[in-house]
Protein backbone atom coordinates (compact mmCIF):
# COMPACT_ATOMS: atom_id res chain seq x y z
CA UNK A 1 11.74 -53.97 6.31
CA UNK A 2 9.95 -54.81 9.28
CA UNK A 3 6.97 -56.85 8.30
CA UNK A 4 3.36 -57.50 10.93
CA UNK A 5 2.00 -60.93 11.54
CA UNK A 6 -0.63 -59.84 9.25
CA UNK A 7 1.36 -58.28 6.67
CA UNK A 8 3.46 -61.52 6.28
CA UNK A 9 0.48 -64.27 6.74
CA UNK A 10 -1.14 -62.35 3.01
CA UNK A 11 2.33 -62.52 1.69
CA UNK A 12 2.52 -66.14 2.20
CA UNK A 13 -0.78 -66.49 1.17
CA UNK A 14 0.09 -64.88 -1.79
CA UNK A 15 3.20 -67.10 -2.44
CA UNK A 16 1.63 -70.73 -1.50
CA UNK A 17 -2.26 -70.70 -2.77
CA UNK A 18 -3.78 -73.82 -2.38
CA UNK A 19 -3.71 -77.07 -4.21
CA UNK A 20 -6.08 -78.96 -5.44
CA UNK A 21 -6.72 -81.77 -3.38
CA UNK A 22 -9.30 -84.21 -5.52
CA UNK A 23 -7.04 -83.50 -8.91
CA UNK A 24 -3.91 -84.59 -6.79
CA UNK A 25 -5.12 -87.71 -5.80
CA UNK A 26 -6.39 -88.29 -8.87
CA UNK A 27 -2.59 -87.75 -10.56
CA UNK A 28 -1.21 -89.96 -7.43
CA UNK A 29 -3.70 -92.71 -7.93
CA UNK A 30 -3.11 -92.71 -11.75
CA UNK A 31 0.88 -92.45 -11.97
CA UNK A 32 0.80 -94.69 -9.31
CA UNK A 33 -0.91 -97.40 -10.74
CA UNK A 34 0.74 -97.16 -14.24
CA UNK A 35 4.27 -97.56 -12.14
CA UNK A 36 2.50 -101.14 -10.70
CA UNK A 37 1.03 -101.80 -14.20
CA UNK A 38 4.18 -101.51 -15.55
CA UNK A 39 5.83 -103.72 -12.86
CA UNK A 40 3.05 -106.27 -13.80
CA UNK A 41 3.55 -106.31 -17.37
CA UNK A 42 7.55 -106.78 -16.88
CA UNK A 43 6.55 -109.68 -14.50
CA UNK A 44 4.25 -110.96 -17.41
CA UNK A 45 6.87 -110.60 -19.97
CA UNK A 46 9.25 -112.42 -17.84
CA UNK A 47 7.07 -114.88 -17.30
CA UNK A 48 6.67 -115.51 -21.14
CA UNK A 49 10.45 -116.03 -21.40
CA UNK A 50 10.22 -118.77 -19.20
CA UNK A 51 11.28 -117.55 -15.75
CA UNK A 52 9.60 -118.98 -12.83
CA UNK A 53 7.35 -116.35 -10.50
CA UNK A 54 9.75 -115.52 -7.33
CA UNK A 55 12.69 -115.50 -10.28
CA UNK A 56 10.77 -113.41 -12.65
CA UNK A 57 9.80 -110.96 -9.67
CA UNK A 58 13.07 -110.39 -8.42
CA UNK A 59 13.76 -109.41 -12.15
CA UNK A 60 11.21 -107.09 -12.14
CA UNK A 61 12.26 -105.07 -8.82
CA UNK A 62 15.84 -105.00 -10.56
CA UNK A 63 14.26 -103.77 -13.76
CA UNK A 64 12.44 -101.15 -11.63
CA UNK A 65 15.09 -99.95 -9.72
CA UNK A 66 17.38 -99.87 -12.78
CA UNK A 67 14.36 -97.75 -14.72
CA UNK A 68 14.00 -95.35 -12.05
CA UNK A 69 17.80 -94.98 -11.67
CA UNK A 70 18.13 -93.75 -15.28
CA UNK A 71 15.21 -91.95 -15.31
CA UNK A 72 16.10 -89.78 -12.59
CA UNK A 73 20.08 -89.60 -14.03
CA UNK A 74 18.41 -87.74 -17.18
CA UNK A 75 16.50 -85.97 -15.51
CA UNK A 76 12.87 -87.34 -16.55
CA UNK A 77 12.38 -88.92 -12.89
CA UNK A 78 11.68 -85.40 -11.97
CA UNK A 79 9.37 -84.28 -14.19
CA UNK A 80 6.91 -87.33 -13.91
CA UNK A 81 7.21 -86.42 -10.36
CA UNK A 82 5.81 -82.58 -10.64
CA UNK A 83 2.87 -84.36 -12.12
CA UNK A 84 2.57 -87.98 -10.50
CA UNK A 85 3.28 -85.86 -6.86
CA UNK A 86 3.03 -88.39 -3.96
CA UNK A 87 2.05 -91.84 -7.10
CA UNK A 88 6.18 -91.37 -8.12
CA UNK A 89 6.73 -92.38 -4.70
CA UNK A 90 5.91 -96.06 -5.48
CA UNK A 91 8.01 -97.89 -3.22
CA UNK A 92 10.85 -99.30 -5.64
CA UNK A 93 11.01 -96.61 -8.19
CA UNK A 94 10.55 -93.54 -5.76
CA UNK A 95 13.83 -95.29 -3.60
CA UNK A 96 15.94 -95.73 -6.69
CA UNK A 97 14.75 -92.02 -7.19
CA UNK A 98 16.17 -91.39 -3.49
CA UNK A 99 19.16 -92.92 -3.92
CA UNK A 100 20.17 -91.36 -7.23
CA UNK A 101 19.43 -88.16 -6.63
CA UNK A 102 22.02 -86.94 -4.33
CA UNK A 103 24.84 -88.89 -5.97
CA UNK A 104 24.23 -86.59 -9.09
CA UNK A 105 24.23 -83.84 -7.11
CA UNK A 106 27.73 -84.79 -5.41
CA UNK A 107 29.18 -86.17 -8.73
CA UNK A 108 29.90 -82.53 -9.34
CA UNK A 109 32.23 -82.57 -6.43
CA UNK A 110 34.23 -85.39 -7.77
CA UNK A 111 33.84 -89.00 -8.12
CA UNK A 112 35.63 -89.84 -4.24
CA UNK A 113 35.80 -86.72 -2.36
CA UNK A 114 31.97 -85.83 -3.89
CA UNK A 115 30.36 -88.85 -4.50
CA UNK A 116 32.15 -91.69 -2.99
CA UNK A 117 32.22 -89.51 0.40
CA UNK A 118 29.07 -87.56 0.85
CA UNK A 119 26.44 -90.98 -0.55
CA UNK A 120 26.86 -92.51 2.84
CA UNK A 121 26.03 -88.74 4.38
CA UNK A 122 22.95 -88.71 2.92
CA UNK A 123 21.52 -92.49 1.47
CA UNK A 124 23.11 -94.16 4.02
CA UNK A 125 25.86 -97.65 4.17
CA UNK A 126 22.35 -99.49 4.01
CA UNK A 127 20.76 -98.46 1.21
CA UNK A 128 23.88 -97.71 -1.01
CA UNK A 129 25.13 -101.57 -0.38
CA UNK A 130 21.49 -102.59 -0.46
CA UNK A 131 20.66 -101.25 -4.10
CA UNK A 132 24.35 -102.00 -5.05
CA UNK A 133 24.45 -105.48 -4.17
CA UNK A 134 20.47 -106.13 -5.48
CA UNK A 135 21.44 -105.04 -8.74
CA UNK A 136 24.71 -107.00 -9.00
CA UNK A 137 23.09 -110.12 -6.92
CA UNK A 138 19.95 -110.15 -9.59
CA UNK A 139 22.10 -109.79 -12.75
CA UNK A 140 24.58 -112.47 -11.75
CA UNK A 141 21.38 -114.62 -10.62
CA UNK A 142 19.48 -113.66 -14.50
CA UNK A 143 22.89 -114.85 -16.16
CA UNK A 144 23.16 -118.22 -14.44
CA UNK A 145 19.67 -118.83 -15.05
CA UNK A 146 20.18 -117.64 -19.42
CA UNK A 147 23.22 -120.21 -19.43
């Protein structure tokens, strides 16, 4: 099937109409700010348990990356994302998200030749180790500070 410019330009037309702009910024701006409102009522929670600031905000980013790890292992990250668009991209959450992602994807391949292997393909050494050692570095840091 041999196809014109024209003939494929309505097609795609067809297949991609346009978005609306003013409601997506509206979503972005909304999920957006409910991911930071969140962060700000863990760091107020926190807070009330008696953790200093800088302590009680490195427990938040831990909780955050943590929350947007299992969101996006059941599958929920994903959905809030089809209607938060570019607000599930907050910086913390939407990296968890991008870290996650493909080793769920490669888990089906096998725990070392699928997802030991092909993370540092796609995440990268820097931001496997980096998430990795944040979340083990900020529990062993909450612990010594409970006992």
């Amino acid at each position: 099937m041999k196809l014109s410019k024209e003939e494929y330009s309505k097609m795609t037309e067809k297949a991609s109409p346009d978005s609306p702009l003013f409601l997506d910024c509206l979503k972005a701006f909304l999920f957006g700010g409910g991911f930071c409102v969140v962060g700000q009522l863990l760091l107020n929670a926190y807070q009330a348990l008696g953790l200093d600031k800088e302590t009680a905000g490195t427990v938040v980013s831990v909780s955050l990356v943590f929350v947007g790890a299992a969101l996006t292992a059941i599958g929920w990250y994903d959905k809030i994302a089809k209607h938060a668009g570019a607000g599930s991209l907050v910086p913390i959450t939407g990296f968890a998200n991008s870290v996650v992602a493909p080793a769920i994807e490669f888990k089906s391949e096998g725990y070392v030749l699928g997802l030991g292997a092909k993370m540092f393909i796609i995440a990268g050494p820097v931001i496997v180790y980096g998430t990795l050692a944040s979340v083990v570095y900020g529990l062993i840091y909450f612990l010594f500070t409970l006992f």
